[in-house]
N, C-alpha and C. Protein backbone atom coordinates (compact mmCIF):
# COMPACT_ATOMS: atom_id res chain seq x y z
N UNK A 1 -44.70 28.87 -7.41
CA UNK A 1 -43.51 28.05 -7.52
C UNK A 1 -42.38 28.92 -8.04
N UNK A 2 -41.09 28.96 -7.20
CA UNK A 2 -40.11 29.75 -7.26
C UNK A 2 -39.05 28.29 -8.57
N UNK A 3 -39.15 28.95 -9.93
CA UNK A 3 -38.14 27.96 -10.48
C UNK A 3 -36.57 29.11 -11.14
N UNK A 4 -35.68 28.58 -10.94
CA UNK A 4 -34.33 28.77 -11.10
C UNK A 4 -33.75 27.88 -12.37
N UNK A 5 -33.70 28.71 -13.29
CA UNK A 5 -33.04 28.44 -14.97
C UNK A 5 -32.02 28.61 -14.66
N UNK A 6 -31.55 27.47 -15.65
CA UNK A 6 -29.86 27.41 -15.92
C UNK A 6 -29.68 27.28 -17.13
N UNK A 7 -28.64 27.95 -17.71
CA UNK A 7 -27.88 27.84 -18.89
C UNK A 7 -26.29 27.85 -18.70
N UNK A 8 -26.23 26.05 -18.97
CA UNK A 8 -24.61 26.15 -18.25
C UNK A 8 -23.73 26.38 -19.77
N UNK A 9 -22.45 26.49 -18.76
CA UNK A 9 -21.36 27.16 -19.43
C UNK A 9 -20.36 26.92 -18.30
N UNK A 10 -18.84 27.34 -18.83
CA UNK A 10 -17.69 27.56 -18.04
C UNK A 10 -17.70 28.90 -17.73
N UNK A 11 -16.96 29.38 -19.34
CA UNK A 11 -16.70 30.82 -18.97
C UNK A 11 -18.04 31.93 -18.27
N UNK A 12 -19.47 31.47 -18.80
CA UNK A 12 -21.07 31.93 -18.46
C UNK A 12 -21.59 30.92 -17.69
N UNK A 13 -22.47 31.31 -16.39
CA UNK A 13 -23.34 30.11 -16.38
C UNK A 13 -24.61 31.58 -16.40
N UNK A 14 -25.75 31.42 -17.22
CA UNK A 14 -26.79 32.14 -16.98
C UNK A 14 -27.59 31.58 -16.28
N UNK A 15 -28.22 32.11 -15.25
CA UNK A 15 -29.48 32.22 -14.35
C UNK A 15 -30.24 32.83 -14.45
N UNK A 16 -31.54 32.41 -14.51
CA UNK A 16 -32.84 33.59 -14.30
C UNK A 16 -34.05 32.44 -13.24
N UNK A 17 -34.52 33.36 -12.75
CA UNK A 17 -35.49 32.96 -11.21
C UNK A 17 -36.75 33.56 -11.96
N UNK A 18 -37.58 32.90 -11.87
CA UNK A 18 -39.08 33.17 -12.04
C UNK A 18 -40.20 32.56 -10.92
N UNK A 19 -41.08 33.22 -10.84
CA UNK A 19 -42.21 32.94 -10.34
C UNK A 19 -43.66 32.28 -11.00
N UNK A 20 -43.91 31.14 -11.22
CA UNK A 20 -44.86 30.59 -11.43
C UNK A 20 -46.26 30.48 -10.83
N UNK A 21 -47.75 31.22 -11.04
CA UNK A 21 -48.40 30.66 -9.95
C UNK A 21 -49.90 30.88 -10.88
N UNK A 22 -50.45 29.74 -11.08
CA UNK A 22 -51.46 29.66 -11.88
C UNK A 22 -51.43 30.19 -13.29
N UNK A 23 -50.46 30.20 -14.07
CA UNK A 23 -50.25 30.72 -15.45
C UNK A 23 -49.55 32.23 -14.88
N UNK A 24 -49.73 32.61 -13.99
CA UNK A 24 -48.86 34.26 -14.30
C UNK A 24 -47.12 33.65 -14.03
N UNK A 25 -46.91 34.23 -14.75
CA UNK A 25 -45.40 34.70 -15.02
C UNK A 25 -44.74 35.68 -14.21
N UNK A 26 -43.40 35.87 -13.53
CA UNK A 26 -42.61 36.86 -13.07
C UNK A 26 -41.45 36.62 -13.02
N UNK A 27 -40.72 37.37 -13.63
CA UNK A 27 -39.06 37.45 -13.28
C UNK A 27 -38.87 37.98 -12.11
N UNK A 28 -38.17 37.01 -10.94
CA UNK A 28 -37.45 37.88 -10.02
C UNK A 28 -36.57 38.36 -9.88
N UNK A 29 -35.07 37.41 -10.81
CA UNK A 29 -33.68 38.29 -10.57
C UNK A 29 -33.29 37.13 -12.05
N UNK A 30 -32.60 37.97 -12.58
CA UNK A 30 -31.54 37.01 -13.34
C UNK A 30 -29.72 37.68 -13.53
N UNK A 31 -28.92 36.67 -14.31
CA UNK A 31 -27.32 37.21 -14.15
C UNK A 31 -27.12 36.49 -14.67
N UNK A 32 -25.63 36.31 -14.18
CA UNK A 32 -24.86 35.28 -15.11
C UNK A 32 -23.50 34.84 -13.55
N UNK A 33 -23.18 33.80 -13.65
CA UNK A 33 -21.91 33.58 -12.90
C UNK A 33 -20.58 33.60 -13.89
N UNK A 34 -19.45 34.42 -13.93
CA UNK A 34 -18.41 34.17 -14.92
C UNK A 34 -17.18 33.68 -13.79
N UNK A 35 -16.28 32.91 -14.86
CA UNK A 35 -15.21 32.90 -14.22
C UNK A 35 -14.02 32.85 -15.45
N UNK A 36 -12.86 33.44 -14.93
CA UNK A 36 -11.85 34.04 -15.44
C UNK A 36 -11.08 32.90 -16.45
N UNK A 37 -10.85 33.22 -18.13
CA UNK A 37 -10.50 32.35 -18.92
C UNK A 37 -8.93 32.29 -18.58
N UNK A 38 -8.14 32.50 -17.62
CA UNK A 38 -6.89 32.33 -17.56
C UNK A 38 -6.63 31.20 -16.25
N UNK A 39 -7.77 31.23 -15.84
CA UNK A 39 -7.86 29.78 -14.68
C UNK A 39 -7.79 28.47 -15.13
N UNK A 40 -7.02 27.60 -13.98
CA UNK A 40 -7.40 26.37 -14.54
C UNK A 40 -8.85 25.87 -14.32
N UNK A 41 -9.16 24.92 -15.65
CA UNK A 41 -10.92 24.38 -15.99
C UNK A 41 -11.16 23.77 -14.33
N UNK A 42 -10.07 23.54 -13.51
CA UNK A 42 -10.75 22.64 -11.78
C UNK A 42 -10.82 24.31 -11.53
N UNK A 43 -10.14 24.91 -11.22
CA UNK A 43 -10.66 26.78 -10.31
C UNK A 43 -12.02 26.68 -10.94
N UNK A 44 -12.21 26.97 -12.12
CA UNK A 44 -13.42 27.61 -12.70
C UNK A 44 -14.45 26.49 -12.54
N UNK A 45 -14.60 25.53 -12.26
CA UNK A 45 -15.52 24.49 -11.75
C UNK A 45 -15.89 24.86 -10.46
N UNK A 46 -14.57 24.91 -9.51
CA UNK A 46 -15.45 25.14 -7.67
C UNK A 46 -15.89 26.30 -7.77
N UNK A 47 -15.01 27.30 -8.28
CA UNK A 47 -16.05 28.85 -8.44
C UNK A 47 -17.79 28.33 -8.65
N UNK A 48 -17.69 28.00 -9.97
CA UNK A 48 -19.21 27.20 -9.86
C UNK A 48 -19.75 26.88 -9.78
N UNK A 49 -19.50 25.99 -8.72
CA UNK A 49 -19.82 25.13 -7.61
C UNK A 49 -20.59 26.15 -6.38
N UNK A 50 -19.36 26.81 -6.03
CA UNK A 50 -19.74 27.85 -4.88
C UNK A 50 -20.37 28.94 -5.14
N UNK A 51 -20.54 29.66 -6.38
CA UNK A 51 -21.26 30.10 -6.84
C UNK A 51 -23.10 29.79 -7.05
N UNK A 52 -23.14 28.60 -7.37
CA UNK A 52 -24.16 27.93 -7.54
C UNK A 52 -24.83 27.60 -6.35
N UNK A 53 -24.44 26.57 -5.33
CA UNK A 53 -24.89 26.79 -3.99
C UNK A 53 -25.16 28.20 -3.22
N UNK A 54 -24.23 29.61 -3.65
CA UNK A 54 -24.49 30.51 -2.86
C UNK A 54 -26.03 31.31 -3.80
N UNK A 55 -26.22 30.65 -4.97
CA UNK A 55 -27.75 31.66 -5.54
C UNK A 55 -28.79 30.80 -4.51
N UNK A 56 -28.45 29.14 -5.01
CA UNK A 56 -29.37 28.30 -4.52
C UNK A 56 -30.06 28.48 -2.80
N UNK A 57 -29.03 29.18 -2.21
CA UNK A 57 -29.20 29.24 -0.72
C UNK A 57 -30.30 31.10 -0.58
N UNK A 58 -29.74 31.79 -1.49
CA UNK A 58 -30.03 33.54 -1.61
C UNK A 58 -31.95 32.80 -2.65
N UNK A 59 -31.94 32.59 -3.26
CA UNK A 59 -32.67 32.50 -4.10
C UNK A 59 -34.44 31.52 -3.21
N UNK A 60 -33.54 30.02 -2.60
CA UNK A 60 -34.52 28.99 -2.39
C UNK A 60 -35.59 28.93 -3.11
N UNK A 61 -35.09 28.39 -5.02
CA UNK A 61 -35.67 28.13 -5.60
C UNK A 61 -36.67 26.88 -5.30
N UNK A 62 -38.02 26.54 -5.64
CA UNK A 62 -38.64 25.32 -5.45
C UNK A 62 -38.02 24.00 -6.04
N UNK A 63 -37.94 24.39 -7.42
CA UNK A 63 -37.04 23.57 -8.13
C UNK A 63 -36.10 23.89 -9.07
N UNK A 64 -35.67 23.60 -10.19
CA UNK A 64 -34.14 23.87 -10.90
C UNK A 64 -34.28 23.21 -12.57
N UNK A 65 -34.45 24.26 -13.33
CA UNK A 65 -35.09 23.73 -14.85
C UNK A 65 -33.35 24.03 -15.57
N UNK A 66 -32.83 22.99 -16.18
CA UNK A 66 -31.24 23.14 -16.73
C UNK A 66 -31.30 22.70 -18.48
N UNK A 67 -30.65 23.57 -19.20
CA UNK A 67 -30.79 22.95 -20.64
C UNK A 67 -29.74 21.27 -20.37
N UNK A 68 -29.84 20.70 -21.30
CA UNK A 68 -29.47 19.68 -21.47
C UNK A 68 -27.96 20.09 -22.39
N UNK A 69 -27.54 18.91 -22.55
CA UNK A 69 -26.43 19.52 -23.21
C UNK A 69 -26.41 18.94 -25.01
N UNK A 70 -25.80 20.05 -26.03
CA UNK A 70 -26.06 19.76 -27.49
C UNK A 70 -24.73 20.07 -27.75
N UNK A 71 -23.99 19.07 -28.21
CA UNK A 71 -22.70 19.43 -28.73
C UNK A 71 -23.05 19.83 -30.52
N UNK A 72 -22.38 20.47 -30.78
CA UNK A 72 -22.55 21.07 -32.19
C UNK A 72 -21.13 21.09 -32.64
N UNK A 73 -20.73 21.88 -33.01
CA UNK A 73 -18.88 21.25 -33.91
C UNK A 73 -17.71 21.32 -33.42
N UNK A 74 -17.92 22.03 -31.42
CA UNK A 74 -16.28 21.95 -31.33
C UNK A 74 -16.56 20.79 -29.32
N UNK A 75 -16.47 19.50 -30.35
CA UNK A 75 -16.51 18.81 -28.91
C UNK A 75 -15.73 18.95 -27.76
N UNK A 76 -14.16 20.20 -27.85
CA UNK A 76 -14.00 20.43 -26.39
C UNK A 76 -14.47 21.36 -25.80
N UNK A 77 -15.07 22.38 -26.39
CA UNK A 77 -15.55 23.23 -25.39
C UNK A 77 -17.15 22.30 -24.73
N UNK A 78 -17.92 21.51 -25.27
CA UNK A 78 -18.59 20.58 -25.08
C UNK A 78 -18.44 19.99 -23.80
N UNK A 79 -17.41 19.16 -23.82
CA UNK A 79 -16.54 18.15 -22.38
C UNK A 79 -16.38 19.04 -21.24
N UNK A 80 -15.91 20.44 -21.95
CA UNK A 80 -15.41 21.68 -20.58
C UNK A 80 -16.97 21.88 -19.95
N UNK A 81 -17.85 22.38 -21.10
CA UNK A 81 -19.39 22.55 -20.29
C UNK A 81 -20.08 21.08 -19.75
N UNK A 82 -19.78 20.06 -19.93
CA UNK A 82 -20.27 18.81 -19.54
C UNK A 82 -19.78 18.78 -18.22
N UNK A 83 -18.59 19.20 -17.89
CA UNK A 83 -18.37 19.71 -16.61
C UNK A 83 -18.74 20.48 -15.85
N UNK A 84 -19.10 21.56 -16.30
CA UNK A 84 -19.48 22.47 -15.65
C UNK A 84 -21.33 22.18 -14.97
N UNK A 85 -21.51 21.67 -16.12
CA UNK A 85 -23.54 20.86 -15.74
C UNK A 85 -23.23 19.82 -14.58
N UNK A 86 -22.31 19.09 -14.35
CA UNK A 86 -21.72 18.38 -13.49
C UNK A 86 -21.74 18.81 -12.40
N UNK A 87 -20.96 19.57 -12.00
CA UNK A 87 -20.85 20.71 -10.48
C UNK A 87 -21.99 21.33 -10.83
N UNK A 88 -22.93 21.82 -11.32
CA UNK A 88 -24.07 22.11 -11.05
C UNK A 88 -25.36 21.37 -10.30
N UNK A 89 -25.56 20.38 -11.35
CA UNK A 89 -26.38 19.50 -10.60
C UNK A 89 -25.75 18.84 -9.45
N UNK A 90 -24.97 18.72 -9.11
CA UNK A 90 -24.27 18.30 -7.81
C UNK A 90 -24.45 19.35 -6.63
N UNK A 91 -24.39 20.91 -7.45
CA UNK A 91 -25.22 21.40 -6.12
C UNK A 91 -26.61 21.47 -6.15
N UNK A 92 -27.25 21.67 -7.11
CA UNK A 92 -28.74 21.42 -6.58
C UNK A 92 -29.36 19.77 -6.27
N UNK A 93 -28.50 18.93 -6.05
CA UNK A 93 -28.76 17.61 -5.45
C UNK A 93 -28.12 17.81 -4.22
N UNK A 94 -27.21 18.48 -4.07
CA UNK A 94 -26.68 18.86 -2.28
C UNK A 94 -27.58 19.32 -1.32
N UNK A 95 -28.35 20.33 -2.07
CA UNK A 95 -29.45 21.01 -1.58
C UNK A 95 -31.28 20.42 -2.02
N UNK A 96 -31.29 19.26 -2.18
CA UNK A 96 -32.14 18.70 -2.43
C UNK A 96 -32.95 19.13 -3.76
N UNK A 97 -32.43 19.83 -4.41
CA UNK A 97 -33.23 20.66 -5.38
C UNK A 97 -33.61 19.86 -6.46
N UNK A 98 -35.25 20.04 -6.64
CA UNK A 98 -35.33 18.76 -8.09
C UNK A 98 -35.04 19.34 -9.15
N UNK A 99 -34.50 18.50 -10.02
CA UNK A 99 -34.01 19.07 -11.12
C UNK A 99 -34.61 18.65 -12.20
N UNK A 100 -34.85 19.45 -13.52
CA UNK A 100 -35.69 18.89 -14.59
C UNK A 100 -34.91 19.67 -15.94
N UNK A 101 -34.08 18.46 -16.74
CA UNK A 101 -33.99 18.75 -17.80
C UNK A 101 -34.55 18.96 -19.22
N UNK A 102 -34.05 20.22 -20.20
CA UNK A 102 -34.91 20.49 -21.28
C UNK A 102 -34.12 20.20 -22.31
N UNK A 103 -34.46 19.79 -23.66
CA UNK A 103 -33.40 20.21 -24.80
C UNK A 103 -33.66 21.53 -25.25
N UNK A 104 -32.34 21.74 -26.23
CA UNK A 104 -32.70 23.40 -27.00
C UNK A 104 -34.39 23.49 -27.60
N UNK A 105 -34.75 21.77 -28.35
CA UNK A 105 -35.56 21.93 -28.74
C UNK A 105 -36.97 22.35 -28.07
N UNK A 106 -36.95 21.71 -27.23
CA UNK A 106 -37.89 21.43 -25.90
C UNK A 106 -38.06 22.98 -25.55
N UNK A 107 -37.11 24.10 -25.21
CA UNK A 107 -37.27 25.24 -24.84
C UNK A 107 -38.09 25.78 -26.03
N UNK A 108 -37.55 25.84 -27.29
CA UNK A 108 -38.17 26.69 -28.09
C UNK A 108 -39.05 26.45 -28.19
N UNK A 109 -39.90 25.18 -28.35
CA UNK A 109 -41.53 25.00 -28.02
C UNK A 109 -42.28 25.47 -27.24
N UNK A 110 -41.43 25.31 -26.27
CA UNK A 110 -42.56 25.83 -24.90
C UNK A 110 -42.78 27.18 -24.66
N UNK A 111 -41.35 28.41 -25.49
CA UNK A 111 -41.14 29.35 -25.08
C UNK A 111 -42.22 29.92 -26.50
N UNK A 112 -41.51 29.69 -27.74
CA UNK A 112 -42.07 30.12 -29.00
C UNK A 112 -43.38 29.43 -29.62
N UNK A 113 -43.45 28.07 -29.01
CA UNK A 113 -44.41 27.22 -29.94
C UNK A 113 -43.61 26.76 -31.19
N UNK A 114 -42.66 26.71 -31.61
CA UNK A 114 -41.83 25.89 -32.51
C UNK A 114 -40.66 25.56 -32.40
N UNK A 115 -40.13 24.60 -32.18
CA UNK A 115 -39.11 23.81 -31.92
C UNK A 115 -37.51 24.31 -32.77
N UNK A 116 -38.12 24.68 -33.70
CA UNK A 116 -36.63 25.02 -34.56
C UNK A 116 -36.49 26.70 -34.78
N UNK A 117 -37.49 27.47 -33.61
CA UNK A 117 -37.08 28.99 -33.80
C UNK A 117 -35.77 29.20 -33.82
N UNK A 118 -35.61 30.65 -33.56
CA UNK A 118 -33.87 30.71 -33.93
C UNK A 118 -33.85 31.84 -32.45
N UNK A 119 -32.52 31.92 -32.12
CA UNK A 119 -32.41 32.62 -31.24
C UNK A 119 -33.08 34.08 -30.68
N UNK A 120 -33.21 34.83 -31.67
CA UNK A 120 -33.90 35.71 -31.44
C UNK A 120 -35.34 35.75 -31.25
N UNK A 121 -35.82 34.70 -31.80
CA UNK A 121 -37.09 34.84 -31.21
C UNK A 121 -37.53 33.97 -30.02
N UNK A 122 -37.17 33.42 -29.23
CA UNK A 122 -36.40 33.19 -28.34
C UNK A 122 -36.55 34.09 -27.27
N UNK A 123 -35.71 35.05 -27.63
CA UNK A 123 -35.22 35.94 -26.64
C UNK A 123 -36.52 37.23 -26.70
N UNK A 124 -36.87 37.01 -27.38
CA UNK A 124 -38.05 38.16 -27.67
C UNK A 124 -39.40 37.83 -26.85
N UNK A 125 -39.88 36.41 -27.08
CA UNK A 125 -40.94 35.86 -26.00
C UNK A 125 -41.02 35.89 -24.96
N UNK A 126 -39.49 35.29 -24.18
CA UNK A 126 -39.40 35.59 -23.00
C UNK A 126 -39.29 36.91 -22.38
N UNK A 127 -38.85 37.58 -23.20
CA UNK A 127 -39.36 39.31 -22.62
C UNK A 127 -40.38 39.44 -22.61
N UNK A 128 -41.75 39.41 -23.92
CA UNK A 128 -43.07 39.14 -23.58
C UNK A 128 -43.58 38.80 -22.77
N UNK A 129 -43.29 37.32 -22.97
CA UNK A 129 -43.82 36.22 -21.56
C UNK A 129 -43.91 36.84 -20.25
N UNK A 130 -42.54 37.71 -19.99
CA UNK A 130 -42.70 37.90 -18.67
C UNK A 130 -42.59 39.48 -18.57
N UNK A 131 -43.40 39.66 -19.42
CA UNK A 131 -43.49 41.70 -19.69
C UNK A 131 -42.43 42.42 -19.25
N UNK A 132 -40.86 42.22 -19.86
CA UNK A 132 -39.90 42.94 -19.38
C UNK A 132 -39.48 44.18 -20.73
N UNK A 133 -39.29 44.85 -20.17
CA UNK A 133 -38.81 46.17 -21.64
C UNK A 133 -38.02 45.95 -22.54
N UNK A 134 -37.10 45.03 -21.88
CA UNK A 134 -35.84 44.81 -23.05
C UNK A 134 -35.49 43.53 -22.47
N UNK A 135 -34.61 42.86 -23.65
CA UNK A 135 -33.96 41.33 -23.80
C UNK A 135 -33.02 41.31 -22.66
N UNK A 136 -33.19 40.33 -21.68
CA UNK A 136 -32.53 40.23 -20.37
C UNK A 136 -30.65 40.38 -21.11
N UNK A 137 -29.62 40.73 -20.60
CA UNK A 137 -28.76 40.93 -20.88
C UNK A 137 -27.70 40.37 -19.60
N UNK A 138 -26.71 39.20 -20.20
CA UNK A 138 -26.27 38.67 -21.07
C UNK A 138 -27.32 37.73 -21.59
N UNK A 139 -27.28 37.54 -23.12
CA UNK A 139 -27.92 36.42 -23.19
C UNK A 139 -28.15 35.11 -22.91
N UNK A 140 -26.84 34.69 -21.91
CA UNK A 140 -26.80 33.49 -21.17
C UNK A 140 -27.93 33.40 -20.68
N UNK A 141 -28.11 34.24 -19.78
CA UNK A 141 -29.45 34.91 -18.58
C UNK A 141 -30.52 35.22 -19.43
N UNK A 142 -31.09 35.68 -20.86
CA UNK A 142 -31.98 35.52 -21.38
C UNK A 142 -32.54 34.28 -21.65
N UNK A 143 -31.62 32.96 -21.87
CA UNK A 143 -31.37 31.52 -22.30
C UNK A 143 -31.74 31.21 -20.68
N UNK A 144 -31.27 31.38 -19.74
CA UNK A 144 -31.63 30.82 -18.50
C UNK A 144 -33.26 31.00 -18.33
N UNK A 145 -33.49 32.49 -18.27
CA UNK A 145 -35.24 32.55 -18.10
C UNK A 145 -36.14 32.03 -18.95
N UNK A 146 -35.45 31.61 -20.07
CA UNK A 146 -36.62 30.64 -21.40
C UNK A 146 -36.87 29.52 -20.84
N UNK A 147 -35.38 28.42 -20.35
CA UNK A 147 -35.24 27.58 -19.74
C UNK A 147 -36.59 27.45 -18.76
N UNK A 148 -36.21 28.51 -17.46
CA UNK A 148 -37.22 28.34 -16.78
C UNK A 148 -38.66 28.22 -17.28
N UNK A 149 -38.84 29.31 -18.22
CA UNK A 149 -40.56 29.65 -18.74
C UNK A 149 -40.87 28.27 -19.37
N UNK A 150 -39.81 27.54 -19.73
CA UNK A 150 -40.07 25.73 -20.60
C UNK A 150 -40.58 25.41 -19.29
N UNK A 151 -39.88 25.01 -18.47
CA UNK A 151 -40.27 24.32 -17.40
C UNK A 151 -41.60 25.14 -16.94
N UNK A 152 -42.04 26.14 -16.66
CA UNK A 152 -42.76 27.03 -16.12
C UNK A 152 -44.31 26.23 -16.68
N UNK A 153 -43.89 26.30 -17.88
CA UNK A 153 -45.05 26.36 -18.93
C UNK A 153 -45.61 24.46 -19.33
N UNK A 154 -44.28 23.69 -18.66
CA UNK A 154 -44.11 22.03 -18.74
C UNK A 154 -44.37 21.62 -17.94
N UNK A 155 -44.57 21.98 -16.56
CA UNK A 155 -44.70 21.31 -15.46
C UNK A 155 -46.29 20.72 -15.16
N UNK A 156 -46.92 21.68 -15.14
CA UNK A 156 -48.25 21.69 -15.31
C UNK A 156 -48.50 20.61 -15.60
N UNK A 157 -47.79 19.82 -16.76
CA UNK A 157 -48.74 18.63 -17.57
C UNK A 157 -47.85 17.56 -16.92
N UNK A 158 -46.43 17.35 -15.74
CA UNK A 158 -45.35 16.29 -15.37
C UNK A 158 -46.15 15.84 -14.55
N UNK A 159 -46.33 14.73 -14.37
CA UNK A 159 -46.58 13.53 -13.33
C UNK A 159 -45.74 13.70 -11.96
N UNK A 160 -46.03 14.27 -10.94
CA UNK A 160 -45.25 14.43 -9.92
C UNK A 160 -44.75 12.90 -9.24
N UNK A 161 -43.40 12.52 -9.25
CA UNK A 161 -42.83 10.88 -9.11
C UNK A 161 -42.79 10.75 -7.51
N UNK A 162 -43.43 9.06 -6.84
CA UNK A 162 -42.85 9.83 -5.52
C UNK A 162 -41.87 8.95 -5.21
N UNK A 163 -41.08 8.16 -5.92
CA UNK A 163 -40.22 7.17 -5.69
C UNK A 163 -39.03 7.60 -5.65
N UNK A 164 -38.53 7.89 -4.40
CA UNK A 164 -37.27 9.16 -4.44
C UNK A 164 -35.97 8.33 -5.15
N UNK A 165 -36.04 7.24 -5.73
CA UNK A 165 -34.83 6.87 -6.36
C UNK A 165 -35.09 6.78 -7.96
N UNK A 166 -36.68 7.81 -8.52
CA UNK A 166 -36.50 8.38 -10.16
C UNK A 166 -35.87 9.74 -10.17
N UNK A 167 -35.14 9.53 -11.48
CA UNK A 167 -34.47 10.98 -11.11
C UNK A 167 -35.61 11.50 -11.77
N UNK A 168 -36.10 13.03 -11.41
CA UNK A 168 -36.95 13.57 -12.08
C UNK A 168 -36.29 14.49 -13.25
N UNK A 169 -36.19 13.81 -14.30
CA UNK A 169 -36.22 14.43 -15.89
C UNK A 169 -37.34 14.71 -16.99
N UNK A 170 -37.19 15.96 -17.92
CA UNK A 170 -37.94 15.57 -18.73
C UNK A 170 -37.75 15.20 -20.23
């Protein structure tokens, strides 16, 4: 199973693609999509938009594992990324792509085994996890491949739904 992490953002969106297949692990590609802080927040949305459809089409992930969103103390940059998860899942619902949301917490469990790790360790597993030499860089894209390895490592135990009008969340 080809799954495609997201870690949205405006100015970042991180991606990382992994390969799932009986417990082994593989990174196939990860990045980041940026777009320019002197644009207006609608430019930097279709960029991401078209951006997003053009991995989704290069990539043909199976499915699409996205953090959820956690506002913490500055609720507009919050609203700007609530947008941006917006035109995202709008393209992987264009392209039929199922989508399965995680919280921050939800990742660090699945990635670390404890829910309230801290970033760095974090970023350290998923290099483990998926035997890479060094911490994927940007860390958006390190945050994207945890994403995935949550889902990677969550799916296993999801109830596959066949009632095409549940959204599939977790």
């Amino acid at each position: 199973m080809r799954i495609l992490g997201i870690d949205p953002g405006v100015a970042i969106v991180g991606f990382g693609l992994i390969e799932s297949d009986r417990g082994s692990l593989r990174m196939l590609q990860y990045g980041a999509i940026t777009t320019p802080a002197g644009q207006p927040l609608a430019a930097r949305l279709l960029q991401i938009s078209r951006d997003m459809e053009e991995l989704i089409q290069s990539f043909q992930p199976d499915e699409m594992s996205i953090e959820e969103l956690f506002f913490s103390k500055n609720i507009t940059t919050g609203i700007a990324v609530a947008h941006a998860r917006g035109v995202i899942l709008c393209a992987a619902e264009k392209h039929k792509l199922p989508i399965y949301e995680y919280t921050p917490m939800q990742v660090k469990q699945a990635v670390v085994g404890y829910g309230l790790a801290d970033k760095k360790q974090v970023m350290d597993m998923t290099r483990r996890l998926l035997k890479l030499k060094a911490v994927p860089r940007p860390d958006d894209a390190a945050d994207a491949l945890a994403i995935a390895l949550c889902h990677a490592r969550s799916a296993t135990s999801l109830l596959r739904r066949t009632d095409p009008g549940v959204k599939e969340t977790v």
